[in-house]
C-alpha atoms as a PDB file:
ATOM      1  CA  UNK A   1      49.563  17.812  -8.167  1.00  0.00           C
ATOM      2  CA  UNK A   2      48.691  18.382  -4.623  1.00  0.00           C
ATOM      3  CA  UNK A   3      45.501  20.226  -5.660  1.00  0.00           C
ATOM      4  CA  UNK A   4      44.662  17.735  -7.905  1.00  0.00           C
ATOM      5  CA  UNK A   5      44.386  15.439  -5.629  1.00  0.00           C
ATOM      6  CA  UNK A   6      42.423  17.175  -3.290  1.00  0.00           C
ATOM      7  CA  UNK A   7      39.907  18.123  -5.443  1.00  0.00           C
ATOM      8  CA  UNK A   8      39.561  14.551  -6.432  1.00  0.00           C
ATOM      9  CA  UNK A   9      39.274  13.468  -2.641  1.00  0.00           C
ATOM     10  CA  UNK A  10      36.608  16.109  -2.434  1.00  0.00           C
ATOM     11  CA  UNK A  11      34.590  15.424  -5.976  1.00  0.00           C
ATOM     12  CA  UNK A  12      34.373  10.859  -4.817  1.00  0.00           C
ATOM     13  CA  UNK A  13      33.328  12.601  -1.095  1.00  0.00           C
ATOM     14  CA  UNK A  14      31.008  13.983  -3.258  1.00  0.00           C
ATOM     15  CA  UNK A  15      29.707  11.474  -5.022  1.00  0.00           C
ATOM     16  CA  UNK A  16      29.760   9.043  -1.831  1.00  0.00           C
ATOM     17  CA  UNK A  17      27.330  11.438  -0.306  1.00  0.00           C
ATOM     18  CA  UNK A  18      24.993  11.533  -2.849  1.00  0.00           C
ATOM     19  CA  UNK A  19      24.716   8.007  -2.828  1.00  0.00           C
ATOM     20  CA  UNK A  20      24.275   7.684   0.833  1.00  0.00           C
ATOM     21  CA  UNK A  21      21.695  10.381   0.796  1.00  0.00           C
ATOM     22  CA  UNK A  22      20.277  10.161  -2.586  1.00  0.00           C
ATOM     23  CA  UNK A  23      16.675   9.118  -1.281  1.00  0.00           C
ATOM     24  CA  UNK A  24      16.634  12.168   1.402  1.00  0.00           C
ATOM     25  CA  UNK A  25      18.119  14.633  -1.019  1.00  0.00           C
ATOM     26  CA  UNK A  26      15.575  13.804  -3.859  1.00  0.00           C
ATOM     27  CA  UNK A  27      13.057  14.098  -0.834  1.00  0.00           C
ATOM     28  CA  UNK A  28      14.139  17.721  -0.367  1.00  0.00           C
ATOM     29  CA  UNK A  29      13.782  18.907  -4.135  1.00  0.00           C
ATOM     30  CA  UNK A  30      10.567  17.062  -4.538  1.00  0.00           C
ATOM     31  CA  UNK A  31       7.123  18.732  -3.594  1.00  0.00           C
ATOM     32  CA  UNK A  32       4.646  16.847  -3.250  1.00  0.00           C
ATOM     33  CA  UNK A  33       1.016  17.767  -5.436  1.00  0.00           C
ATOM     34  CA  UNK A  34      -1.381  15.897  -2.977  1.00  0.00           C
ATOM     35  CA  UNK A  35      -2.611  17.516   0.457  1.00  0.00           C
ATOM     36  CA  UNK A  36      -0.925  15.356   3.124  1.00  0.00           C
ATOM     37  CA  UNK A  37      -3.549  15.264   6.406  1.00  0.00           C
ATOM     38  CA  UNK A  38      -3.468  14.062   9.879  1.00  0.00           C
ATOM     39  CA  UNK A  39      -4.968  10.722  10.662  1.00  0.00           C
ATOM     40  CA  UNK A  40      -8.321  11.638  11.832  1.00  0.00           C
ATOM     41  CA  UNK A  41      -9.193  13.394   8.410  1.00  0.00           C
ATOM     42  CA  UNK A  42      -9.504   9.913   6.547  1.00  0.00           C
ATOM     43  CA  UNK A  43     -12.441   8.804   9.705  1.00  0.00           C
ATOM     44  CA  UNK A  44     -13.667  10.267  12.589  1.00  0.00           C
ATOM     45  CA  UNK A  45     -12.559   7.143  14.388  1.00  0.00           C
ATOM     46  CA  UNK A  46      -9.173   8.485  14.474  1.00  0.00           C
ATOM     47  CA  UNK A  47     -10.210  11.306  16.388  1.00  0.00           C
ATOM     48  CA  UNK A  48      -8.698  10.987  19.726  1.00  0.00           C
ATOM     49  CA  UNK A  49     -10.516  10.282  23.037  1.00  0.00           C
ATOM     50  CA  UNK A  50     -10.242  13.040  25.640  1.00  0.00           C
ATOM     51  CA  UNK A  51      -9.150  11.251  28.883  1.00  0.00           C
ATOM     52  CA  UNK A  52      -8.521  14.579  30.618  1.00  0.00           C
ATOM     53  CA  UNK A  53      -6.488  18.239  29.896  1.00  0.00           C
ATOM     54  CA  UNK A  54      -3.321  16.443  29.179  1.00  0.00           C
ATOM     55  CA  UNK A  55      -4.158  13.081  28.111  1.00  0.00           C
ATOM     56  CA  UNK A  56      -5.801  11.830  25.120  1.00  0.00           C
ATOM     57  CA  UNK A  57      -6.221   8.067  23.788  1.00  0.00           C
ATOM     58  CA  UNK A  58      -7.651   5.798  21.219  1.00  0.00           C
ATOM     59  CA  UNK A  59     -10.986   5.320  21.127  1.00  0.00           C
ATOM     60  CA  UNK A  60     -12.824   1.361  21.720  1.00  0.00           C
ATOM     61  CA  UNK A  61     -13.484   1.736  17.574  1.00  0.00           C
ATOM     62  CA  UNK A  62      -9.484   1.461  16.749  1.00  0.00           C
ATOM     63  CA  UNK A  63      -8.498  -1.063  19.307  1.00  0.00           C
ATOM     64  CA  UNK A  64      -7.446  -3.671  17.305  1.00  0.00           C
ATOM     65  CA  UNK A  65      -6.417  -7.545  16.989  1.00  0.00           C
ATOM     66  CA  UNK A  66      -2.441  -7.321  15.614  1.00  0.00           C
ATOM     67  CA  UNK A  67       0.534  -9.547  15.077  1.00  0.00           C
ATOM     68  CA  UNK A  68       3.943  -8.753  14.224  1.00  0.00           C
ATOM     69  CA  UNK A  69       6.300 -10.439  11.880  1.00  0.00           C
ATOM     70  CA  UNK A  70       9.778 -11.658  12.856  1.00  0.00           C
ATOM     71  CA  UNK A  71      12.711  -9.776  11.182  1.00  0.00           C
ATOM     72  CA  UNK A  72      14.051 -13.479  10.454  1.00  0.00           C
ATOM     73  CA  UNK A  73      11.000 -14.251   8.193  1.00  0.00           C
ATOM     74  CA  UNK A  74      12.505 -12.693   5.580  1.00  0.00           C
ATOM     75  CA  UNK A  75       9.027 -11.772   4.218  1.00  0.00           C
ATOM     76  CA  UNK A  76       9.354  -8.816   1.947  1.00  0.00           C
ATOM     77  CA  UNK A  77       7.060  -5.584   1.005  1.00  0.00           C
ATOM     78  CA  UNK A  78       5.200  -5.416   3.979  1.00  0.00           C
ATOM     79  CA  UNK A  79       3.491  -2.370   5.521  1.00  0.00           C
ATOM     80  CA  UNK A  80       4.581  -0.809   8.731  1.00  0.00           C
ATOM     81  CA  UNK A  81       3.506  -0.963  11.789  1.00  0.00           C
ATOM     82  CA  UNK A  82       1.620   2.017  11.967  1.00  0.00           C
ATOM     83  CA  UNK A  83      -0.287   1.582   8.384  1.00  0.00           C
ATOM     84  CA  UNK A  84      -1.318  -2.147   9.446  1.00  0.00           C
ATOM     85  CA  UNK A  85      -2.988  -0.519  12.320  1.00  0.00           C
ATOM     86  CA  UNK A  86      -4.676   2.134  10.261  1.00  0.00           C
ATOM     87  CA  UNK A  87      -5.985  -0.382   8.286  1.00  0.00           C
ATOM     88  CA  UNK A  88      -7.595  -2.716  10.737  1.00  0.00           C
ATOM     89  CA  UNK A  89      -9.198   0.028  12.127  1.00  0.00           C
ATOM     90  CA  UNK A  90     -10.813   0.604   8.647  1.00  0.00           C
ATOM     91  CA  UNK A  91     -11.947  -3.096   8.618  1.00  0.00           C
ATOM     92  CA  UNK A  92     -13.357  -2.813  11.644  1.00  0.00           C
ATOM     93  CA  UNK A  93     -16.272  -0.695   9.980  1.00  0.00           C
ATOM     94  CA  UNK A  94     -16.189  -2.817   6.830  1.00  0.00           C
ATOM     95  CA  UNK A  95     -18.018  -5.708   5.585  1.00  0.00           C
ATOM     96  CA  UNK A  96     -16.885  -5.549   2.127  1.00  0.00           C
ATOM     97  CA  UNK A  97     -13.152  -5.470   1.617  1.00  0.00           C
ATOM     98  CA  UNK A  98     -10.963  -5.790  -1.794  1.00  0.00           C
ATOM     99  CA  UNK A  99      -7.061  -6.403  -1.901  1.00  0.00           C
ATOM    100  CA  UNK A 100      -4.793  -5.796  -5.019  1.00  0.00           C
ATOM    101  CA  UNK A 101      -1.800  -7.929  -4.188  1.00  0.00           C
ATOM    102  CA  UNK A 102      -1.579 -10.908  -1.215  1.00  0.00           C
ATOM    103  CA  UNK A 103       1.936 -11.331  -0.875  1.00  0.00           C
ATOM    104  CA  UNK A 104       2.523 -13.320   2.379  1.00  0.00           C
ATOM    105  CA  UNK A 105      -1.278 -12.247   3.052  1.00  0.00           C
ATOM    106  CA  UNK A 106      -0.577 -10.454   6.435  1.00  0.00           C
ATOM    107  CA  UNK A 107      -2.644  -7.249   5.629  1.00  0.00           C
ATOM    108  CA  UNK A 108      -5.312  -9.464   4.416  1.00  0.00           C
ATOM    109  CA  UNK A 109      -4.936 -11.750   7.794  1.00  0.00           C
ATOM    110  CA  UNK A 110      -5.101  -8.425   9.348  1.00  0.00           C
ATOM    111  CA  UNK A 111      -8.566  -7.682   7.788  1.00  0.00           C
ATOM    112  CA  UNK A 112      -9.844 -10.700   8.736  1.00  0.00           C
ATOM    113  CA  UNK A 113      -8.878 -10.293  12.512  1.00  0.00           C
ATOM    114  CA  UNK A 114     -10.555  -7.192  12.468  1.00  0.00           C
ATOM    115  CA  UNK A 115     -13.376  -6.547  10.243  1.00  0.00           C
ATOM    116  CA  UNK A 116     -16.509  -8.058  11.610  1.00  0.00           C
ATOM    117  CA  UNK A 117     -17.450 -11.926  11.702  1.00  0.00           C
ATOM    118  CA  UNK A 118     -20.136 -11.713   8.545  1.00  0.00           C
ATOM    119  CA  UNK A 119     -17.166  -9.792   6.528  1.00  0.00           C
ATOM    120  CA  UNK A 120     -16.257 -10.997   3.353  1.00  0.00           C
ATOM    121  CA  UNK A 121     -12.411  -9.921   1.517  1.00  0.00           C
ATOM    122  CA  UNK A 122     -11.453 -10.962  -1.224  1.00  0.00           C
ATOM    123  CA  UNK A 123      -7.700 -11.018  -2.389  1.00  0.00           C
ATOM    124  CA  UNK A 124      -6.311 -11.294  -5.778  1.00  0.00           C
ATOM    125  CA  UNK A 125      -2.400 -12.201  -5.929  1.00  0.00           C
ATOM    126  CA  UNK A 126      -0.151 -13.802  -9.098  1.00  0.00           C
ATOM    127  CA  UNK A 127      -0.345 -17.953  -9.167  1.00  0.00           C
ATOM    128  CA  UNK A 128       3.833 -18.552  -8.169  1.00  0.00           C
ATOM    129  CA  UNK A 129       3.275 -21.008 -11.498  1.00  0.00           C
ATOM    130  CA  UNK A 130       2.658 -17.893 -14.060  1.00  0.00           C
ATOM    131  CA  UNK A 131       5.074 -15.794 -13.304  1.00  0.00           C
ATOM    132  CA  UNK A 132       6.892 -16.881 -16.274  1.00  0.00           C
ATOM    133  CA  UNK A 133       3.819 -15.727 -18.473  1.00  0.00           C
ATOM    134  CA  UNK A 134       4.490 -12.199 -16.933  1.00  0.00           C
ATOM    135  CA  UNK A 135       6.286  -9.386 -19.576  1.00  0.00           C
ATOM    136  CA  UNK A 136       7.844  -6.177 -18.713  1.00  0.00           C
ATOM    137  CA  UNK A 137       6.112  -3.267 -20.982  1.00  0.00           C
ATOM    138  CA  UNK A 138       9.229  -1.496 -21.813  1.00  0.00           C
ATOM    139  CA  UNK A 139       8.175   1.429 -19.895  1.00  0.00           C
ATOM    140  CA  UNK A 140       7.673  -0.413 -16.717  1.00  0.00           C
ATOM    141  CA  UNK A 141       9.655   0.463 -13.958  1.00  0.00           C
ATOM    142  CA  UNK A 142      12.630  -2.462 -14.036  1.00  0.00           C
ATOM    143  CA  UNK A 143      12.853  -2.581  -9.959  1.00  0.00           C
ATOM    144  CA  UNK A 144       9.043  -2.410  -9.730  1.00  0.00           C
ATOM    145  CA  UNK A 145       8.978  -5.465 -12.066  1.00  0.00           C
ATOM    146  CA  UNK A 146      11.433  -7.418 -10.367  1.00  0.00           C
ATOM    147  CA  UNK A 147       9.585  -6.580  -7.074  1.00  0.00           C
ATOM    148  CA  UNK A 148       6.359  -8.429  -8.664  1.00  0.00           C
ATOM    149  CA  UNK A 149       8.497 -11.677  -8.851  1.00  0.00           C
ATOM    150  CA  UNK A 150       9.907 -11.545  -5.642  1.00  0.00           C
ATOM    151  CA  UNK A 151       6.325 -10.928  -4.237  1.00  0.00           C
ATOM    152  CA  UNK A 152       4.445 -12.934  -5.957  1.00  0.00           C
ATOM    153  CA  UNK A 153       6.107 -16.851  -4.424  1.00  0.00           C
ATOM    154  CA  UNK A 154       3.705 -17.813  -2.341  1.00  0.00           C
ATOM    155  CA  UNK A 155       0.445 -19.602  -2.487  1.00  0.00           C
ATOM    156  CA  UNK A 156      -0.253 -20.247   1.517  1.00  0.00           C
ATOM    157  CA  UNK A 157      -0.367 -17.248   3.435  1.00  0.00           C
ATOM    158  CA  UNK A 158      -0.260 -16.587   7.129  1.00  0.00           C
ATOM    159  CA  UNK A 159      -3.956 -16.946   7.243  1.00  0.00           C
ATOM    160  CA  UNK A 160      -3.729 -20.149   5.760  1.00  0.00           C
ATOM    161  CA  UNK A 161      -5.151 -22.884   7.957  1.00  0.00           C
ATOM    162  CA  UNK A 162      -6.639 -20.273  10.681  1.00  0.00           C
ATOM    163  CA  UNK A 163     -10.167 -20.392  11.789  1.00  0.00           C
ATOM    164  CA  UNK A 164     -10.140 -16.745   9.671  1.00  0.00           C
ATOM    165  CA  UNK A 165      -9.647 -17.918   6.294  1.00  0.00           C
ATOM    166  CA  UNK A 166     -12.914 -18.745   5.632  1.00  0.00           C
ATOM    167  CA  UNK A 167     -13.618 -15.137   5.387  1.00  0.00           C
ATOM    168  CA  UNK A 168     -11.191 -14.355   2.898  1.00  0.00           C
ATOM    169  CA  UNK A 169     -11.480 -15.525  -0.591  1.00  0.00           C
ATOM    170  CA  UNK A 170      -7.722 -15.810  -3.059  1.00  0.00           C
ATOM    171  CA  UNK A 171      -8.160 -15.083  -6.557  1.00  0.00           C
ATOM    172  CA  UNK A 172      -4.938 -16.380  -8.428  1.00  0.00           C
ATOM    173  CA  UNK A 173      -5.235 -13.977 -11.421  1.00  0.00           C
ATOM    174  CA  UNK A 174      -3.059 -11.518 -13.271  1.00  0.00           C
ATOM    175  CA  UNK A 175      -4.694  -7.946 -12.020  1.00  0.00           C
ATOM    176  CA  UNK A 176      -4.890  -6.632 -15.526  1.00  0.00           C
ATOM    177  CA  UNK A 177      -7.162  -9.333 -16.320  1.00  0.00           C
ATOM    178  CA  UNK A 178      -9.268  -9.727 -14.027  1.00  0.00           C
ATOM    179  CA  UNK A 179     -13.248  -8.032 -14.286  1.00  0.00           C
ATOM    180  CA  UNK A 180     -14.663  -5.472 -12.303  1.00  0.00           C
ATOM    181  CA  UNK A 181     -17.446  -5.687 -13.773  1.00  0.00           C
ATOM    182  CA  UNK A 182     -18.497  -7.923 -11.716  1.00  0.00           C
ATOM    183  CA  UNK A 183     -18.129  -6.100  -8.420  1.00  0.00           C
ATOM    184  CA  UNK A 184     -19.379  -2.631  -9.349  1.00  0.00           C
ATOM    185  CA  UNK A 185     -20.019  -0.851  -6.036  1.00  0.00           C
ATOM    186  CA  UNK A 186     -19.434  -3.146  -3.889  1.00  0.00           C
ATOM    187  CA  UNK A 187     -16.563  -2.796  -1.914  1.00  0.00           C
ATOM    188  CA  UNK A 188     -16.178  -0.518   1.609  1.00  0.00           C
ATOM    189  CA  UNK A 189     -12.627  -1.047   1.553  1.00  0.00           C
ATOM    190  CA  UNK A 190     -10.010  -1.550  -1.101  1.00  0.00           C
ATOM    191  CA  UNK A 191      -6.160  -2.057  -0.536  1.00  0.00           C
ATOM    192  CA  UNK A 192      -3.779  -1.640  -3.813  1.00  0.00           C
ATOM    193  CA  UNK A 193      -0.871  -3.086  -3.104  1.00  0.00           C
ATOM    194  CA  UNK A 194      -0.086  -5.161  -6.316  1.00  0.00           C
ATOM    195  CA  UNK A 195       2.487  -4.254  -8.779  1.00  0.00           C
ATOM    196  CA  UNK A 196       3.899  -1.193  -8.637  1.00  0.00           C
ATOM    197  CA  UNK A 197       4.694  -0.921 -12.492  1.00  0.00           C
ATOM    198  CA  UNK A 198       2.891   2.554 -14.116  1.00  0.00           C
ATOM    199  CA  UNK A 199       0.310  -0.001 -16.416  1.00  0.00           C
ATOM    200  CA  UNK A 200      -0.699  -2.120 -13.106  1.00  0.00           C
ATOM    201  CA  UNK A 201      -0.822   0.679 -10.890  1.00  0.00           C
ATOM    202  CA  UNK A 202      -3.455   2.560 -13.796  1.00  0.00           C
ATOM    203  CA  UNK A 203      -5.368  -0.336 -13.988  1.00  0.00           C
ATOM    204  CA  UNK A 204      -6.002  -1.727 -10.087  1.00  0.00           C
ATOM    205  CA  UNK A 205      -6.746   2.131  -9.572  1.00  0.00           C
ATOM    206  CA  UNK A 206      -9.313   2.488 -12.195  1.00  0.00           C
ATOM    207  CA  UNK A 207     -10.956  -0.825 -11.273  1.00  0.00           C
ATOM    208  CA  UNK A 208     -11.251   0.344  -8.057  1.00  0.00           C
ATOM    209  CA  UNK A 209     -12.626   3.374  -8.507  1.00  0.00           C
ATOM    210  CA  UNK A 210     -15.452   1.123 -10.679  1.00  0.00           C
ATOM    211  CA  UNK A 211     -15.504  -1.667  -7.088  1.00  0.00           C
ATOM    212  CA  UNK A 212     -16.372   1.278  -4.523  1.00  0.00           C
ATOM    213  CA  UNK A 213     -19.571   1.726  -2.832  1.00  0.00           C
ATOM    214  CA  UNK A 214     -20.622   5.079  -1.881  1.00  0.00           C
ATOM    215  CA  UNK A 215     -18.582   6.167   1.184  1.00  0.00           C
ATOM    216  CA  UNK A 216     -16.558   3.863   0.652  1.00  0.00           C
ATOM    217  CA  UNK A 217     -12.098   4.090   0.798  1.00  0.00           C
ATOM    218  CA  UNK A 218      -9.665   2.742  -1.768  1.00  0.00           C
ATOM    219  CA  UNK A 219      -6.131   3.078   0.139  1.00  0.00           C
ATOM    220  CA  UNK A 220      -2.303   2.840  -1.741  1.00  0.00           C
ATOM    221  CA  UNK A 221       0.483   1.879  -0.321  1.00  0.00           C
ATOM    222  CA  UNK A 222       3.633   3.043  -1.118  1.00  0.00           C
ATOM    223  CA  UNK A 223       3.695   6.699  -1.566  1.00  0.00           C
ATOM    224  CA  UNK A 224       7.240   7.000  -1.452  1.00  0.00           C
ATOM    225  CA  UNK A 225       9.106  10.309  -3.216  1.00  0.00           C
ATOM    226  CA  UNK A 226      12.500   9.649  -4.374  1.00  0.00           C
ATOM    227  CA  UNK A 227      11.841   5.832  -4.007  1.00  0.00           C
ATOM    228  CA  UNK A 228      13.372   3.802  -7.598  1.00  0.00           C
ATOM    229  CA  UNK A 229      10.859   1.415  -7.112  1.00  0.00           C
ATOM    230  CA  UNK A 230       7.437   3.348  -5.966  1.00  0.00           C
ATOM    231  CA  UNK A 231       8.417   5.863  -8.478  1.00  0.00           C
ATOM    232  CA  UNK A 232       5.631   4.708 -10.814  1.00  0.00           C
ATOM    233  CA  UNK A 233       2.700   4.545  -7.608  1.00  0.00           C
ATOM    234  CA  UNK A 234       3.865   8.589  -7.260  1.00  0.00           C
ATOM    235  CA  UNK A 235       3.651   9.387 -10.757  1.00  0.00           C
ATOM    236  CA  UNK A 236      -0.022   7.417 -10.978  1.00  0.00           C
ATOM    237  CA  UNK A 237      -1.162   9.327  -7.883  1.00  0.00           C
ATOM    238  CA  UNK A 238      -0.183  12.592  -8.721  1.00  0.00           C
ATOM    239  CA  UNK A 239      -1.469  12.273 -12.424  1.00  0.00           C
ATOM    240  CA  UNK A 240      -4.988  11.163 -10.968  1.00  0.00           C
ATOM    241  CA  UNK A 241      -5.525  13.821  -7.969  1.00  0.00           C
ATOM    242  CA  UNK A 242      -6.119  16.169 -11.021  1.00  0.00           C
ATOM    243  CA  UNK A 243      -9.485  14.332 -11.310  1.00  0.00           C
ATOM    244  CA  UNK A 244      -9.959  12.591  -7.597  1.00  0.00           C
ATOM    245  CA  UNK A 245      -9.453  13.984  -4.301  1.00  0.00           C
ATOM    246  CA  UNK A 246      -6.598  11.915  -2.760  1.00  0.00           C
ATOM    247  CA  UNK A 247      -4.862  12.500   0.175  1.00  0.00           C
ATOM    248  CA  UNK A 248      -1.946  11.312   1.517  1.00  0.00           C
ATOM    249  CA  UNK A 249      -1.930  10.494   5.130  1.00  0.00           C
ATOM    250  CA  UNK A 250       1.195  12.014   7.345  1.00  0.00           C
ATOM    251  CA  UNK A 251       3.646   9.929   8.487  1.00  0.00           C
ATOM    252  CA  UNK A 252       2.579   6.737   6.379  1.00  0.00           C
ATOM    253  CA  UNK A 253       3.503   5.917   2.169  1.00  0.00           C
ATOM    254  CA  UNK A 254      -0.479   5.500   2.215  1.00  0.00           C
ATOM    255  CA  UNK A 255      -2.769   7.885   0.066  1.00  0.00           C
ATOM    256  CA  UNK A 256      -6.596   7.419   0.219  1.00  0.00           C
ATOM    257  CA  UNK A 257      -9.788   8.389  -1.340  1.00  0.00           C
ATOM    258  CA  UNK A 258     -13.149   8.138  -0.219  1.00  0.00           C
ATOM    259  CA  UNK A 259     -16.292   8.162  -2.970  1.00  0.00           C
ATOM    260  CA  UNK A 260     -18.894  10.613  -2.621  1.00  0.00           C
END
């Protein structure tokens, strides 16, 4: 009886573990099948300034306007620190930008603090008052798809009412509807941060690849392994890189791609 017992102790210790550690354990089985590279290989802005031997800083091109966003906001799906900086440095070199997915709108407010005064970005984000128009495709990813709701609430942003939001332009459409034909190579920057459901993800990553001018970098956020609900971004990337050379960029869940 006694040994019964213990090996039940031990199997729910077991179980309790993987719980705890099921995102870091799926982590260590998975292997990536994109190149992950240091900052400076998406730009050569990123490469660091040379102050002397032992000391290197930013250079003047990545010094950037930022904000942060209280932890009481209770706004949700937002990138880190680190990526929003990586991204206003890339506005600060583009005058075309392209978002899939506002949210609260503080990457796009981000963009506009950054890129330069003539800049134009346009943002496309789910009216609040269609969401009950939306339907999961049954092999949509069930967190991703409740994630789209929860994201998709608002319609002001934290831009709204600034002396920036003239330079950003909100398109309240379903992404899988709207036309890229319209914007063919046009676009120096594009963010995809929209839904994170397999169909979505496919289709704001082949309308992008349409939008981009040459030279120009489509970024994704949320290149997370052994994340339930970026499962679906993962799979898209790592289906695609077969075709495109994407990167992922270390110590960030962003991948990009720059056109040739």
């Amino acid at each position: 009886m006694t040994k019964i017992l213990i090996f039940s102790l031990f199997f729910l210790n077991l179980i309790l573990f993987y719980f705890l550690n099921k995102k870091k354990i799926k982590n260590f089985f998975y292997k990536s099948k994109i190149q992950s590279v240091e900052l400076d290989h998406v730009d050569q802005i990123f490469l660091n300034n040379q102050i002397d031997k032992k000391l290197y800083g930013p250079k003047s091109e990545v010094i950037v306007k930022n904000f942060c966003i209280q932890g009481n906001n209770n706004i949700v799906g937002m990138t880190s620190d680190y990526e929003a900086w990586i991204i206003s440095s890339l506005s600060k070199i583009s005058n075309n930008i392209f978002e899939f997915g506002t949210c609260s709108g503080k990457t796009t407010y981000l963009m506009a603090l950054n890129s330069p005064d003539n800049a134009k970005i346009t943002t496309l984000t789910l009216n609040p008052q269609d969401l009950k128009k939306i339907e999961r495709n049954k092999f949509d990813n069930k967190v991703s798809y409740r994630n789209i709701i929860n994201e998709s609430i608002y319609d002001k942003f934290l831009f709204s009412k600034t002396k920036y939001e003239n330079k950003i332009e909100v398109i309240f459409q379903n992404s899988l509807d709207f036309n890229e034909k319209l914007f063919l190579n046009k676009y120096d920057l594009i963010f995809i941060d929209g839904g994170h459901t397999f169909s979505i993800v496919k289709s704001d990553s082949e309308k992008s690849f349409e939008m981009l001018k040459s030279r120009g970098i489509i970024l994704w956020h949320d290149f997370v392994p052994g994340k339930e609900s970026a499962k679906n971004v993962v799979n898209y990337i790592n289906t695609i890189s077969k075709e495109k050379k994407i990167f992922h960029i270390n110590n960030t869940s962003l991948c990009y791609y720059r056109k040739s």
